[in-house]
PDB file of N, CA and C in Angstrom:
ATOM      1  N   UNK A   1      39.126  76.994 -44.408  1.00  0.00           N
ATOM      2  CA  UNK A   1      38.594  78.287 -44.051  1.00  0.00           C
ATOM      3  C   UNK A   1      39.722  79.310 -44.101  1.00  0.00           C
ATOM      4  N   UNK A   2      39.566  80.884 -44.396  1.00  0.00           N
ATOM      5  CA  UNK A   2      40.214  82.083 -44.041  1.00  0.00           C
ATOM      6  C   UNK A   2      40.873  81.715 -42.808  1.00  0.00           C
ATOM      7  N   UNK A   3      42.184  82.246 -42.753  1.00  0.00           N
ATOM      8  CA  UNK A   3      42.954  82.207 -41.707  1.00  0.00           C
ATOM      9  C   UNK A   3      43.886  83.198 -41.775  1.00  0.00           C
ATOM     10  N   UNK A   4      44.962  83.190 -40.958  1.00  0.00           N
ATOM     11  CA  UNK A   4      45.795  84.366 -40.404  1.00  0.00           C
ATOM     12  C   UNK A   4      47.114  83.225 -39.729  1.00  0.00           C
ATOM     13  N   UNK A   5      47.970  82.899 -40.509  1.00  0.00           N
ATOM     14  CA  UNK A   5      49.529  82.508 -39.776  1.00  0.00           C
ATOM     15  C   UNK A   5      50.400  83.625 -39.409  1.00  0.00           C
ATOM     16  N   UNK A   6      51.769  83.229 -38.890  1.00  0.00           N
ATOM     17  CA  UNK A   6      52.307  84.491 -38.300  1.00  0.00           C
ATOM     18  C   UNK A   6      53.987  84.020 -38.546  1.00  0.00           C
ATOM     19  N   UNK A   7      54.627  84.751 -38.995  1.00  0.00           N
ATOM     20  CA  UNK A   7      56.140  84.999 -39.651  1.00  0.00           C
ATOM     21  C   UNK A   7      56.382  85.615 -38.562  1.00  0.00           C
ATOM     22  N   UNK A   8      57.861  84.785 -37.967  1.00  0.00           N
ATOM     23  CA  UNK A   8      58.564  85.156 -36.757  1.00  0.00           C
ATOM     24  C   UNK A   8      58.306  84.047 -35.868  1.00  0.00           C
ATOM     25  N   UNK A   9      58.934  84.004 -34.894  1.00  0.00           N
ATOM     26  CA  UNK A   9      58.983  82.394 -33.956  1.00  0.00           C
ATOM     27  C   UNK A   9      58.529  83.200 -32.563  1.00  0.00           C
ATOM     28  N   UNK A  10      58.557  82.478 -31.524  1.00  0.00           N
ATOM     29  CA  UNK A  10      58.719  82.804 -29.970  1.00  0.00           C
ATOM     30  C   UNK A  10      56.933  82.688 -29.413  1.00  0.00           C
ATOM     31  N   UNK A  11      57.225  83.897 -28.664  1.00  0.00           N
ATOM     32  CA  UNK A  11      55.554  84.536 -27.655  1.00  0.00           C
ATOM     33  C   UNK A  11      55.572  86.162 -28.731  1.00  0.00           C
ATOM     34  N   UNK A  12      56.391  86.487 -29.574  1.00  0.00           N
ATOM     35  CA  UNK A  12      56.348  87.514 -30.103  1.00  0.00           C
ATOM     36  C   UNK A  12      56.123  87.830 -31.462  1.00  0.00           C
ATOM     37  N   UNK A  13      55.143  86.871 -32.314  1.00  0.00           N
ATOM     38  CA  UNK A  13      55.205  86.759 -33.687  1.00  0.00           C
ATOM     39  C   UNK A  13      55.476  87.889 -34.693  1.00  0.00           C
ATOM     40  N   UNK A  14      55.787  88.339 -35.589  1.00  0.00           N
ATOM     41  CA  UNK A  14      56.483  89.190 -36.192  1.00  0.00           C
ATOM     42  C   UNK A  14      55.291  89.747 -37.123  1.00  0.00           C
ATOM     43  N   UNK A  15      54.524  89.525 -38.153  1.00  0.00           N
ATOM     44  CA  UNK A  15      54.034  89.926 -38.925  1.00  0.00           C
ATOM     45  C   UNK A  15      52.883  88.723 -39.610  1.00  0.00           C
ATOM     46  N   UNK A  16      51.596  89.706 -39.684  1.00  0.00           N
ATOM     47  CA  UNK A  16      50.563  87.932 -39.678  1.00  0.00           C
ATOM     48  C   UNK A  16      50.997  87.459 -41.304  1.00  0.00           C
ATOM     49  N   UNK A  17      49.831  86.819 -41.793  1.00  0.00           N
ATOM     50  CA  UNK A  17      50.130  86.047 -43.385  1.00  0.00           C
ATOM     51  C   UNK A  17      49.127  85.693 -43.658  1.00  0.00           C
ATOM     52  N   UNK A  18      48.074  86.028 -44.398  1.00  0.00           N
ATOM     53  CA  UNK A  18      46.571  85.114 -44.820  1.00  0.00           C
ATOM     54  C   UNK A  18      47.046  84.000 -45.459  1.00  0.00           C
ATOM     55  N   UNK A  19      46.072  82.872 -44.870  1.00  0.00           N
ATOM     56  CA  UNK A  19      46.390  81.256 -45.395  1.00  0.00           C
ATOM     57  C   UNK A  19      44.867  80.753 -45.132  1.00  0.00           C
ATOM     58  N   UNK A  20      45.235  79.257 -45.396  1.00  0.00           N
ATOM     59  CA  UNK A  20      44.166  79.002 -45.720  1.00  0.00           C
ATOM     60  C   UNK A  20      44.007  77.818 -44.413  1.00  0.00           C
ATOM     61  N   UNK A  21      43.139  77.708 -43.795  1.00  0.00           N
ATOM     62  CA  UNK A  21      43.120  76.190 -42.715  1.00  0.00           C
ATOM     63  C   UNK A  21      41.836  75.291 -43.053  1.00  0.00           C
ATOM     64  N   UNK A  22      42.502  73.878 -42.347  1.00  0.00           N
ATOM     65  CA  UNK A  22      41.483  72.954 -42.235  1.00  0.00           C
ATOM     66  C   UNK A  22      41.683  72.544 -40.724  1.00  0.00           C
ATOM     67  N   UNK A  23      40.004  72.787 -39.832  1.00  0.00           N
ATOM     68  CA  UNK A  23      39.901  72.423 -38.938  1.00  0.00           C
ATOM     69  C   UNK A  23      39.178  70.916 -38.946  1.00  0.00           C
ATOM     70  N   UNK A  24      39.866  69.936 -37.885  1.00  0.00           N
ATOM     71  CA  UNK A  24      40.267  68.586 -37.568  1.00  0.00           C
ATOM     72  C   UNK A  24      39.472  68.243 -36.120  1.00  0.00           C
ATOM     73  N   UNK A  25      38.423  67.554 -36.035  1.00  0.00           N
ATOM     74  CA  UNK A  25      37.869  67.409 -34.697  1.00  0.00           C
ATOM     75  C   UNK A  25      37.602  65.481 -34.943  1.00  0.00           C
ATOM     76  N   UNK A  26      37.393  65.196 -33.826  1.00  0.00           N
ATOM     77  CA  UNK A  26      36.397  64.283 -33.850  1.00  0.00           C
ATOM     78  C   UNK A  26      35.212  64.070 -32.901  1.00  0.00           C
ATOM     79  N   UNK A  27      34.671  63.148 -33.170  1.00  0.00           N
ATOM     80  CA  UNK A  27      33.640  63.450 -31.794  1.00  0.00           C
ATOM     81  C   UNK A  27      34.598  62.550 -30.415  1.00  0.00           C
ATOM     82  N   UNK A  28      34.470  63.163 -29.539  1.00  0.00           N
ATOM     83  CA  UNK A  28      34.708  62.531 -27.974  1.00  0.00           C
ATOM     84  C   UNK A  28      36.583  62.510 -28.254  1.00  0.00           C
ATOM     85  N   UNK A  29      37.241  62.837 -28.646  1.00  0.00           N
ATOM     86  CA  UNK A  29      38.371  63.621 -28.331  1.00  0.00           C
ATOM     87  C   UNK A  29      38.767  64.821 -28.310  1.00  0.00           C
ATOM     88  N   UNK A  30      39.522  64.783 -27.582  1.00  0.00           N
ATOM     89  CA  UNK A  30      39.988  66.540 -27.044  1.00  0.00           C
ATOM     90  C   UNK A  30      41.337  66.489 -27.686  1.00  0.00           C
ATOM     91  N   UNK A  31      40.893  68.099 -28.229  1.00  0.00           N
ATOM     92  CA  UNK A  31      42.000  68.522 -29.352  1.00  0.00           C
ATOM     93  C   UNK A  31      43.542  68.547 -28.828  1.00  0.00           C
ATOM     94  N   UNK A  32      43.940  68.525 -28.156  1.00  0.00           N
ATOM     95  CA  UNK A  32      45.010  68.368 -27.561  1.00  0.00           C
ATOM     96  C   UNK A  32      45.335  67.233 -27.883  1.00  0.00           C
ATOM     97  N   UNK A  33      44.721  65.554 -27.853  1.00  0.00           N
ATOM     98  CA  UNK A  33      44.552  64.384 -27.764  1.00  0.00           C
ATOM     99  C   UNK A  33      45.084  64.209 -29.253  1.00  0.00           C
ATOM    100  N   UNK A  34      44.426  65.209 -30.262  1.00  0.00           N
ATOM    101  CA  UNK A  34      44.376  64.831 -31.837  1.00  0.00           C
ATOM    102  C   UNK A  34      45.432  65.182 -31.936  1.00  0.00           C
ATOM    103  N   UNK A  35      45.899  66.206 -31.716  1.00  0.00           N
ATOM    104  CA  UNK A  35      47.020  67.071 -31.887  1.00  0.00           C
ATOM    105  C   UNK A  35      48.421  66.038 -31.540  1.00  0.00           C
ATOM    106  N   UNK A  36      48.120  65.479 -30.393  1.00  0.00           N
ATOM    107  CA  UNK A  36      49.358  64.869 -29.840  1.00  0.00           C
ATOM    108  C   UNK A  36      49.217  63.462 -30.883  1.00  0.00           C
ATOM    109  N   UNK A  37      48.646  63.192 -31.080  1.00  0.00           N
ATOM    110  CA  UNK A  37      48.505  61.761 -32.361  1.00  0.00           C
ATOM    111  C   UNK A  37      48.962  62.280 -33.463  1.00  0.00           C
ATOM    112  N   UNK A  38      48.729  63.802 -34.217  1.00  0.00           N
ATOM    113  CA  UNK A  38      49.236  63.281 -35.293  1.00  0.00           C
ATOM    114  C   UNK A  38      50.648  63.642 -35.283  1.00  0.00           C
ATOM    115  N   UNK A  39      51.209  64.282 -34.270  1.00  0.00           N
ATOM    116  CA  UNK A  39      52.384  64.647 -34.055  1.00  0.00           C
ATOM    117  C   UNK A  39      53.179  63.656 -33.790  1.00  0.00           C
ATOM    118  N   UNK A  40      52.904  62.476 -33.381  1.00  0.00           N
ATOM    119  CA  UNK A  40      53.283  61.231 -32.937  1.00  0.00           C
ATOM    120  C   UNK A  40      53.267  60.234 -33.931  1.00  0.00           C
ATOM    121  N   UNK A  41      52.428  60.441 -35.155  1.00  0.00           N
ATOM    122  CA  UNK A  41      52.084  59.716 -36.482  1.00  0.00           C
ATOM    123  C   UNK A  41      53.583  59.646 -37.053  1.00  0.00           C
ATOM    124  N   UNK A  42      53.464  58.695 -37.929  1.00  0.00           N
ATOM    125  CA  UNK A  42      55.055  58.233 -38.653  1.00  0.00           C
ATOM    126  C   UNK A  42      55.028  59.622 -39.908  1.00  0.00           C
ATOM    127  N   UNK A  43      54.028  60.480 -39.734  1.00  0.00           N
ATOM    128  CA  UNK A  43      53.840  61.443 -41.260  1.00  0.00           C
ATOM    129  C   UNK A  43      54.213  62.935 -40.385  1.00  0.00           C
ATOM    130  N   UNK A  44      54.214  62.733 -38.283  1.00  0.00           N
ATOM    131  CA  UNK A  44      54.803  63.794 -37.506  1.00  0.00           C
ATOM    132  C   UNK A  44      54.195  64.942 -38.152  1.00  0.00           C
ATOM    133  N   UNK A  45      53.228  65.291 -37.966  1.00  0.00           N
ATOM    134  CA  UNK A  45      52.040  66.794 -37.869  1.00  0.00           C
ATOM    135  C   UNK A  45      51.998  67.678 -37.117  1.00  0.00           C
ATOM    136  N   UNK A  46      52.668  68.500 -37.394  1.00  0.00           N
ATOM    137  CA  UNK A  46      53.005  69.735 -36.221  1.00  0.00           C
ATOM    138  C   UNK A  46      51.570  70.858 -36.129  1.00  0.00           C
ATOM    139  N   UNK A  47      50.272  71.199 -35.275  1.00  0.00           N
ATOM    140  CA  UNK A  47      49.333  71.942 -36.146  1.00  0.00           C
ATOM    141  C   UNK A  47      48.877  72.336 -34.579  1.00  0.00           C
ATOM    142  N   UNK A  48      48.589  73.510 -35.008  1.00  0.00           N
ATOM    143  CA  UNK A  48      47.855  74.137 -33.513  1.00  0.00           C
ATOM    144  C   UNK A  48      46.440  74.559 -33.127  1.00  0.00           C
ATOM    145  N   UNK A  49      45.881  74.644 -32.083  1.00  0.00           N
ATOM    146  CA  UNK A  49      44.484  74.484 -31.626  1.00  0.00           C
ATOM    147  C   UNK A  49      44.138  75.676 -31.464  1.00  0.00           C
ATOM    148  N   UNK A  50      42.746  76.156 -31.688  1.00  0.00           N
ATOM    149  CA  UNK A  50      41.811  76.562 -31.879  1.00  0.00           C
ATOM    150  C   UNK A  50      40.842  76.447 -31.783  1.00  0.00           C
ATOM    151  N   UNK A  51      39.768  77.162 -30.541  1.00  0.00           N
ATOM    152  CA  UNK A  51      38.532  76.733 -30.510  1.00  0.00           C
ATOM    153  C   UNK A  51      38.471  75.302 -30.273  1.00  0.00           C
ATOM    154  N   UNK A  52      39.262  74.764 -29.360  1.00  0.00           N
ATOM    155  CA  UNK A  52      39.145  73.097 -29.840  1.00  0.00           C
ATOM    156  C   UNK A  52      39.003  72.555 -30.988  1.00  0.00           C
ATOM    157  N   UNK A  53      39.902  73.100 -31.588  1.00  0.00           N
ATOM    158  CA  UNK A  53      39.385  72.406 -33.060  1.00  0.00           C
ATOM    159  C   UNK A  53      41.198  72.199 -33.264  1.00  0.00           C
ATOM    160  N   UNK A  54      42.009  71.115 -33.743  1.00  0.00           N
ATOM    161  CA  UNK A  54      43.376  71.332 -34.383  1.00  0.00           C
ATOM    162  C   UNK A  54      42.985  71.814 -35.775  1.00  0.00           C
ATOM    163  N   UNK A  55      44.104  72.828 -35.886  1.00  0.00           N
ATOM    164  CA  UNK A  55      44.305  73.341 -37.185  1.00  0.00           C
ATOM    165  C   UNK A  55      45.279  73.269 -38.102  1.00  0.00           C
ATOM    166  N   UNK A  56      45.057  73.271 -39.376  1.00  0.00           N
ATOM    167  CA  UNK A  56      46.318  72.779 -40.075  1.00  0.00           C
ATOM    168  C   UNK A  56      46.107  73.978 -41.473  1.00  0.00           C
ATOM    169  N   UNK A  57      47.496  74.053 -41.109  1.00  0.00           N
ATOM    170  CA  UNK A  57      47.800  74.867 -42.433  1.00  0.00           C
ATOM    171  C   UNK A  57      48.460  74.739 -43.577  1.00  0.00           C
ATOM    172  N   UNK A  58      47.608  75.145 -44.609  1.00  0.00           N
ATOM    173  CA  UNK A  58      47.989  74.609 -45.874  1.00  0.00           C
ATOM    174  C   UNK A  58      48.536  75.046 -46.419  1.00  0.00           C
ATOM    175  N   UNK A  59      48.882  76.466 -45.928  1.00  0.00           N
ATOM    176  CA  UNK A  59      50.090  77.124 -46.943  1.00  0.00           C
ATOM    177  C   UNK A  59      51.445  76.432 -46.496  1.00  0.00           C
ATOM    178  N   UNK A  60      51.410  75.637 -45.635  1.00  0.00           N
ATOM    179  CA  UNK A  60      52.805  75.154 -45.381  1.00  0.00           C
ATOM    180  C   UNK A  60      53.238  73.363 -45.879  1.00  0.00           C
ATOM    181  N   UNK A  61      52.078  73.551 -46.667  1.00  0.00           N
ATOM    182  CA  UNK A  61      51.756  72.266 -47.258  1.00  0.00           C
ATOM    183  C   UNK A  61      52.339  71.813 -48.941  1.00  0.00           C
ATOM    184  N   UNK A  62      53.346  70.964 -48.915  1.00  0.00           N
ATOM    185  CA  UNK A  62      53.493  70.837 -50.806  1.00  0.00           C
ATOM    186  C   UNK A  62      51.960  69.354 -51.059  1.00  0.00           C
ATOM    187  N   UNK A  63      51.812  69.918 -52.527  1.00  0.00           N
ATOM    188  CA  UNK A  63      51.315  68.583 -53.304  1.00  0.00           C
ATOM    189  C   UNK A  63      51.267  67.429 -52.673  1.00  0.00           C
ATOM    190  N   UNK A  64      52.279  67.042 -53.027  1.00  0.00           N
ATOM    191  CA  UNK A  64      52.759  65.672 -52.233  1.00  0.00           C
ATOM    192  C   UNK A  64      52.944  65.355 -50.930  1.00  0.00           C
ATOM    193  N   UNK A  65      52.312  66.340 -49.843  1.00  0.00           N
ATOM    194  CA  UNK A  65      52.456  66.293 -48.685  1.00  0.00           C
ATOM    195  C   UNK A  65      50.864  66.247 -48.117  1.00  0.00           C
ATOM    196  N   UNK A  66      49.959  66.387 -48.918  1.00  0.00           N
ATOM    197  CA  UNK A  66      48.331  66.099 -49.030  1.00  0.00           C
ATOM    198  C   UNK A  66      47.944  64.920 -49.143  1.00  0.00           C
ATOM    199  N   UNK A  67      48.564  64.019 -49.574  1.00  0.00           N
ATOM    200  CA  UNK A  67      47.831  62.697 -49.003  1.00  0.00           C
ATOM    201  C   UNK A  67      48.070  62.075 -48.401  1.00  0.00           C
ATOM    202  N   UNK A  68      49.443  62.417 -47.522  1.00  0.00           N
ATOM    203  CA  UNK A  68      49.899  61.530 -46.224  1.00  0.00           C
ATOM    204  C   UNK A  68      49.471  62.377 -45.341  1.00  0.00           C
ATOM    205  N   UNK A  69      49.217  63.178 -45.317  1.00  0.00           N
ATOM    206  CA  UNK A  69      48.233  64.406 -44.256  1.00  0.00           C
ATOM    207  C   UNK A  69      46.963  63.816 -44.107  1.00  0.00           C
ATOM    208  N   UNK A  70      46.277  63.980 -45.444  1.00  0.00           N
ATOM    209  CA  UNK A  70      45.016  63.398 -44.874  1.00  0.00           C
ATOM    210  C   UNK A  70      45.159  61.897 -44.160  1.00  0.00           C
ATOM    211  N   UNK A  71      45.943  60.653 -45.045  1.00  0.00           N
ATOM    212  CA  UNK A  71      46.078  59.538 -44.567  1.00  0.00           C
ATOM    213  C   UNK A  71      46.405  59.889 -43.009  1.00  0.00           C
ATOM    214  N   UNK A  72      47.255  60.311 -42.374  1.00  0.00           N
ATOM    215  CA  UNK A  72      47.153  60.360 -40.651  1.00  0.00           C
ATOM    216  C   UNK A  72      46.182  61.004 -39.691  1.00  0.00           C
ATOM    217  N   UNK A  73      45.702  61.941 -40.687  1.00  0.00           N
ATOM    218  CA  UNK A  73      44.092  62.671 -40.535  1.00  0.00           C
ATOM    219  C   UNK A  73      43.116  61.432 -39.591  1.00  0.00           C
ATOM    220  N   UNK A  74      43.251  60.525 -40.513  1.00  0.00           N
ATOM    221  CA  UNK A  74      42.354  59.584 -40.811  1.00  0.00           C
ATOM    222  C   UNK A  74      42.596  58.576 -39.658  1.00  0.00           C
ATOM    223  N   UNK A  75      43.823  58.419 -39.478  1.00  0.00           N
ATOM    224  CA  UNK A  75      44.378  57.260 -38.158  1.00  0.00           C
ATOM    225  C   UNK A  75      44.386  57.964 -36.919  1.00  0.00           C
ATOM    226  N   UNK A  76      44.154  59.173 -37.475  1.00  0.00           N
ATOM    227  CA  UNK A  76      43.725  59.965 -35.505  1.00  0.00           C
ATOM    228  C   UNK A  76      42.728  59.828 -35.301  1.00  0.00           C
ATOM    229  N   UNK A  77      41.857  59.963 -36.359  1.00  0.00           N
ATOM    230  CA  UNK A  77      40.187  60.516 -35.603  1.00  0.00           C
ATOM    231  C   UNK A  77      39.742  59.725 -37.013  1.00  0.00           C
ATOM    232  N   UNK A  78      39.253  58.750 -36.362  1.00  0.00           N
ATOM    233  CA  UNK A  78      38.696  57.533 -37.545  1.00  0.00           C
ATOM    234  C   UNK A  78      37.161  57.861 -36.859  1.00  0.00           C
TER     235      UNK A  78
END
């Protein structure tokens, strides 16, 4: 889906960025829960929540970084 990332670090983000996201749920976990799995995954997924939903962004994504994404996708929320 349409999205909005943000250039600059802190509580003070600097300037937004249109990108593109994929929101990540499953049924009967809480996004926090997903979030902390795939961050914890051997592929380490850094992605932030929304609406209860984790989000992941793909502009920060290479080629080759799409199928070990989805593969831990997959070992969080089977």
């Amino acid at each position: 889906m349409p999205g909005v990332g943000y250039l600059g670090s802190g509580s003070l983000p600097m300037e937004q960025l249109p990108t593109f996201l994929v929101a990540v749920s499953a049924p009967g976990a809480k996004a926090q829960e997903l979030a902390r799995l795939l961050r914890m995954d051997d592929a380490c997924i850094f992605a932030r929540i929304e609406d209860d939903k984790v989000m992941l962004d793909v502009r920060t994504m290479t080629d080759e970084q799409i199928a070990p994404v989805a593969a831990a996708v997959a070992r969080a929320a089977p």
